[in-house]
N, C-alpha and C. Protein backbone atom coordinates (compact mmCIF):
# COMPACT_ATOMS: atom_id res chain seq x y z
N UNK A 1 0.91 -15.07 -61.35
CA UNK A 1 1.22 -13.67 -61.24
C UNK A 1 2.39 -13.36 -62.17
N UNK A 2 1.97 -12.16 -62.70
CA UNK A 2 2.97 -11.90 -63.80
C UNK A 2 4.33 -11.48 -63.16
N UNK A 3 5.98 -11.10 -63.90
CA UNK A 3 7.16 -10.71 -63.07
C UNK A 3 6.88 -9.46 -63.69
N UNK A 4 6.98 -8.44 -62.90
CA UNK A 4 7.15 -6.86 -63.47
C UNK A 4 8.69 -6.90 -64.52
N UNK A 5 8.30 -6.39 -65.21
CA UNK A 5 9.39 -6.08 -66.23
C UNK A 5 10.88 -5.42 -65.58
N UNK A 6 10.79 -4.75 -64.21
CA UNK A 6 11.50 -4.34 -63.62
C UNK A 6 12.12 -4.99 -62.71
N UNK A 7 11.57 -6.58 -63.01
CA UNK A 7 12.24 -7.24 -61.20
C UNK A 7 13.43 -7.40 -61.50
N UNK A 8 14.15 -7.74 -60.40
CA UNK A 8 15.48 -7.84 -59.78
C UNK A 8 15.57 -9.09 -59.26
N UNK A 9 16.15 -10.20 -60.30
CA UNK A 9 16.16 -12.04 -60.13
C UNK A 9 17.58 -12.49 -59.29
N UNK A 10 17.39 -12.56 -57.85
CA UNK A 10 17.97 -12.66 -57.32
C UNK A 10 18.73 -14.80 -57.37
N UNK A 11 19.45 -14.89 -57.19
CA UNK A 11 19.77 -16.24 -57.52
C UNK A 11 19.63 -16.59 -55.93
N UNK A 12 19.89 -17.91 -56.01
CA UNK A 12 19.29 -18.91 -54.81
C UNK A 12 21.12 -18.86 -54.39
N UNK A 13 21.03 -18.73 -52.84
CA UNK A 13 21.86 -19.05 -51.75
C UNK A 13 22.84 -20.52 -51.74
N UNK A 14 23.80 -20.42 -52.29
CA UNK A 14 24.55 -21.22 -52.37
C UNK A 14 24.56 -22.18 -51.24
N UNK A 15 24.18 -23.04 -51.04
CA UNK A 15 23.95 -24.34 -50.02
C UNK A 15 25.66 -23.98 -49.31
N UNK A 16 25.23 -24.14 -47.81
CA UNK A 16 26.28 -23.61 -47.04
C UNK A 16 27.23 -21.84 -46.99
N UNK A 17 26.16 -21.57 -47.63
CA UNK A 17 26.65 -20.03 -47.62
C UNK A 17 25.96 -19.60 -46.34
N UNK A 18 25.48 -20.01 -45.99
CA UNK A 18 24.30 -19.58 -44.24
C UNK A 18 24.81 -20.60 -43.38
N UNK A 19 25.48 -20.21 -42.27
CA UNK A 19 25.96 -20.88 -41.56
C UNK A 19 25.12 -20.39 -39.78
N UNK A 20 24.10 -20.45 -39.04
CA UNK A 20 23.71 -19.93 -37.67
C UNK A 20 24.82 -20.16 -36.90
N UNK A 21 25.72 -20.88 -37.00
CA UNK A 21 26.27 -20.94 -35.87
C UNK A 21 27.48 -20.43 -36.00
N UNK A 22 28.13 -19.95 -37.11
CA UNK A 22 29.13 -19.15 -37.45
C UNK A 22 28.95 -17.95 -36.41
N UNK A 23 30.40 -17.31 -36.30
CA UNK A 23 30.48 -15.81 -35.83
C UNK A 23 29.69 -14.72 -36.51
N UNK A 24 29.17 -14.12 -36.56
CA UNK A 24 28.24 -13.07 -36.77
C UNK A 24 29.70 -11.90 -37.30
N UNK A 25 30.01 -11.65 -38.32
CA UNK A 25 31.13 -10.40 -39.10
C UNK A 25 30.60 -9.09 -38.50
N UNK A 26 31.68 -8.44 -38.79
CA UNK A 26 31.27 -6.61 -38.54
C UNK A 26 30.05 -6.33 -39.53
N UNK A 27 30.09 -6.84 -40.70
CA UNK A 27 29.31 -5.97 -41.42
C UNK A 27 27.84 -6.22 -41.41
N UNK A 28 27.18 -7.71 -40.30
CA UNK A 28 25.98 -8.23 -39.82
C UNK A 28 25.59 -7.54 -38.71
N UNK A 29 27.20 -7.46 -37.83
CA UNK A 29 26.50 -6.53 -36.54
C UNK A 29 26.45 -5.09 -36.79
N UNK A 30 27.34 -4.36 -37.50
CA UNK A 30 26.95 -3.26 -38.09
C UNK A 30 25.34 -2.65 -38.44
N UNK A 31 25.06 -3.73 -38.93
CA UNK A 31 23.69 -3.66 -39.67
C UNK A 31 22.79 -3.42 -38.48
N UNK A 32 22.71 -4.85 -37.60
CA UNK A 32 22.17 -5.30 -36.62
C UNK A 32 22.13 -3.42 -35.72
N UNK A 33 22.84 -2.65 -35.53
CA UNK A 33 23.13 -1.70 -34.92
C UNK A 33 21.84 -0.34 -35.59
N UNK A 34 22.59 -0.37 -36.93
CA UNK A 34 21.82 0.39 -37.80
C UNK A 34 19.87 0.06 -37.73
N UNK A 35 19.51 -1.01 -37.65
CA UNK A 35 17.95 -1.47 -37.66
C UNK A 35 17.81 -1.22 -36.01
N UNK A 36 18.33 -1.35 -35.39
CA UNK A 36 17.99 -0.79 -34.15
C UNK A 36 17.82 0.58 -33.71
N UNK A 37 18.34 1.15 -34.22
CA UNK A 37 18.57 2.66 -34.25
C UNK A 37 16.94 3.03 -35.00
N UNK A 38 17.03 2.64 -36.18
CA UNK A 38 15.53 2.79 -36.61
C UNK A 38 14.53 2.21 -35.77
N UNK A 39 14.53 0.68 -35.41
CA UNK A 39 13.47 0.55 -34.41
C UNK A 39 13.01 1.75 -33.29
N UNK A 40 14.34 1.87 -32.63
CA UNK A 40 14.02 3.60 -31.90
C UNK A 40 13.48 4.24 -31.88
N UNK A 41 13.52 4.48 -33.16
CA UNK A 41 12.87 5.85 -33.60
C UNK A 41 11.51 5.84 -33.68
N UNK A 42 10.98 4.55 -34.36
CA UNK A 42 10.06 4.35 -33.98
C UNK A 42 9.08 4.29 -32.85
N UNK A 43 9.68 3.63 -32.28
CA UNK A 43 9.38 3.52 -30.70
C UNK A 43 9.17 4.65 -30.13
N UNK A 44 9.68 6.15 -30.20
CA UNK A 44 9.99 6.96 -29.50
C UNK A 44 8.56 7.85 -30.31
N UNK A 45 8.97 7.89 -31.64
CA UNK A 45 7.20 8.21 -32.67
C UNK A 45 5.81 7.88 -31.77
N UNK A 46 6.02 5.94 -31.44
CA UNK A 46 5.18 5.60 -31.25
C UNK A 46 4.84 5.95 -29.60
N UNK A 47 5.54 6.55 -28.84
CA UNK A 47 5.16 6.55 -27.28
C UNK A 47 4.97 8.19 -27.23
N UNK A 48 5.23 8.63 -28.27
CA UNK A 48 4.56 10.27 -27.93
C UNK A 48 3.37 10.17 -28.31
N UNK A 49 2.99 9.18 -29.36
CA UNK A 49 1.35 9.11 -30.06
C UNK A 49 0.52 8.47 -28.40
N UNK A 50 1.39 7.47 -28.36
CA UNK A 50 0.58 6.91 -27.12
C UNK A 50 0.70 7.87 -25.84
N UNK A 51 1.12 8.81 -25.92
CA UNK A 51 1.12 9.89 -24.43
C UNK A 51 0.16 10.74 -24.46
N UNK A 52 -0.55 10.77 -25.98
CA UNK A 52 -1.39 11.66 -25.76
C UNK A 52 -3.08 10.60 -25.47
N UNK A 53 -3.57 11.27 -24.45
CA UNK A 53 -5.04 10.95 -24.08
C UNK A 53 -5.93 11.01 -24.63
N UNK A 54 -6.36 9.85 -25.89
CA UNK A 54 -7.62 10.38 -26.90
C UNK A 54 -8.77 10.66 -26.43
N UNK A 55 -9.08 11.44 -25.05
CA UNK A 55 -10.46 11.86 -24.31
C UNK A 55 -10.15 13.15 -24.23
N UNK A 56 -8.89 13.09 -24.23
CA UNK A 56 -8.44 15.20 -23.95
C UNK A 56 -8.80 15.69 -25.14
N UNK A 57 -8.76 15.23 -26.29
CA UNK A 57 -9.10 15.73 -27.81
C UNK A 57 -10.30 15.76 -27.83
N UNK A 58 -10.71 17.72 -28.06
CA UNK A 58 -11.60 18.58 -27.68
C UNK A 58 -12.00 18.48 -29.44
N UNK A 59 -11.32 19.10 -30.51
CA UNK A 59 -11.65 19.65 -31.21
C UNK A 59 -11.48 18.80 -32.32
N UNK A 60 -12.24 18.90 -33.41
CA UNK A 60 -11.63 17.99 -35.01
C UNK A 60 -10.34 18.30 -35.35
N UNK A 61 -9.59 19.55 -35.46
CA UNK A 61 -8.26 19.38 -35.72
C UNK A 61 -7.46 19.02 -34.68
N UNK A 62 -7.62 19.04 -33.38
CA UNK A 62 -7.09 18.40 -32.63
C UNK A 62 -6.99 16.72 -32.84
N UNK A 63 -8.45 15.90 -33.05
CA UNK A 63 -8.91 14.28 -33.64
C UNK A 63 -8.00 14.46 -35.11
N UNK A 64 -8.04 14.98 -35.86
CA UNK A 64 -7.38 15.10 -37.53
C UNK A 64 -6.13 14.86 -37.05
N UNK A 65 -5.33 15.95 -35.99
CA UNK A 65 -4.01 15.64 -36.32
C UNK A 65 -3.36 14.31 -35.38
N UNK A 66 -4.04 13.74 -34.07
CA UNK A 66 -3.55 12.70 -33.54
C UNK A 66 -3.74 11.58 -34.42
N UNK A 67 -5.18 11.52 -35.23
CA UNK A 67 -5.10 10.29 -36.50
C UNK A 67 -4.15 10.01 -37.22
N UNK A 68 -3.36 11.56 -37.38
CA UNK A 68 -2.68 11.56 -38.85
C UNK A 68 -1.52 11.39 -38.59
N UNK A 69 -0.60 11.38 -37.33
CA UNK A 69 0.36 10.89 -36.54
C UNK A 69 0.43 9.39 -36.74
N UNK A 70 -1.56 8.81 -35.69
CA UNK A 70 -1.32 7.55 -35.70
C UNK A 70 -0.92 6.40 -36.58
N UNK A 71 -1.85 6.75 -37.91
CA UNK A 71 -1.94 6.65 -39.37
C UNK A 71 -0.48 6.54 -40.25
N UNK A 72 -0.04 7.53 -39.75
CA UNK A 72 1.58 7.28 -40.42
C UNK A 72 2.49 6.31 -40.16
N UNK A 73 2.28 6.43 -38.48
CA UNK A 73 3.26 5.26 -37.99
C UNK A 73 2.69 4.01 -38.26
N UNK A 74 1.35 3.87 -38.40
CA UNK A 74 1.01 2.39 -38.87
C UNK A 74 1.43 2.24 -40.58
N UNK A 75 1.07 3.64 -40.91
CA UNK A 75 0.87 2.67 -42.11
C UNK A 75 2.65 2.62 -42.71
N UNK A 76 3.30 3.47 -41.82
CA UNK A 76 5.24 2.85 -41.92
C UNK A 76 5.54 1.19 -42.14
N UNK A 77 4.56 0.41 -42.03
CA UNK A 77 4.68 -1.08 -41.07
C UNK A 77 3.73 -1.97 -42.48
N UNK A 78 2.81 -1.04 -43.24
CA UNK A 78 1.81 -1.88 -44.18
C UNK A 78 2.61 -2.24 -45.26
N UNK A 79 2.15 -3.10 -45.86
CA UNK A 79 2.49 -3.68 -47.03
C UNK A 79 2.84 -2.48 -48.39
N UNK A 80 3.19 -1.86 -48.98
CA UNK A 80 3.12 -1.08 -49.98
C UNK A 80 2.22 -1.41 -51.30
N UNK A 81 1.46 -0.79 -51.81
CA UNK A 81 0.30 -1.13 -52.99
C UNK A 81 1.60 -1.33 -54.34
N UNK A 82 0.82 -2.29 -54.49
CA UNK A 82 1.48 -2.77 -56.16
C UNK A 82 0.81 -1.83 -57.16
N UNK A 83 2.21 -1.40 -57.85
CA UNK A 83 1.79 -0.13 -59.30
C UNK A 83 0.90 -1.15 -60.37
N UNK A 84 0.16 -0.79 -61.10
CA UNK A 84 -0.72 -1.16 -61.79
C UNK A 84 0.45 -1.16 -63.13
């Protein structure tokens, strides 16, 4: 596989720069805080999609727009297509 002309060559992790059993810094749990907050949100996306009863959906734009809800939040989670 070819490197896109645009990649970003990250260098390899200095042996002992990763420590698990070290203290965890502000700026890991910070983070740790921040990705949770997004998980949330998700979550909260995903339990209104799931509140609605796909047997109550009478009409095609009623089916169109619960797809297009569902559809989003999945495809939040897919892989992204590689530019040609």
């Amino acid at each position: 596989m070819a490197t896109p002309s645009n990649a970003i060559l990250v260098p390899a992790t200095e042996k002992g720069a990763y420590n698990p059993n070290r203290s965890a810094g502000l700026l890991l749990r910070s983070q740790t805080l921040h990705i949770r907050e997004a998980l949330l949100k998700h979550l909260e996306e995903l339990a209104a999609v799931l509140a609605i009863d796909p047997k109550s959906l009478k009409t095609e734009g009623e089916v169109s727009a619960y797809i297009h809800r569902a559809t989003a939040i999945l495809h939040t989670h897919a892989a992204k297509p590689r530019r040609k």
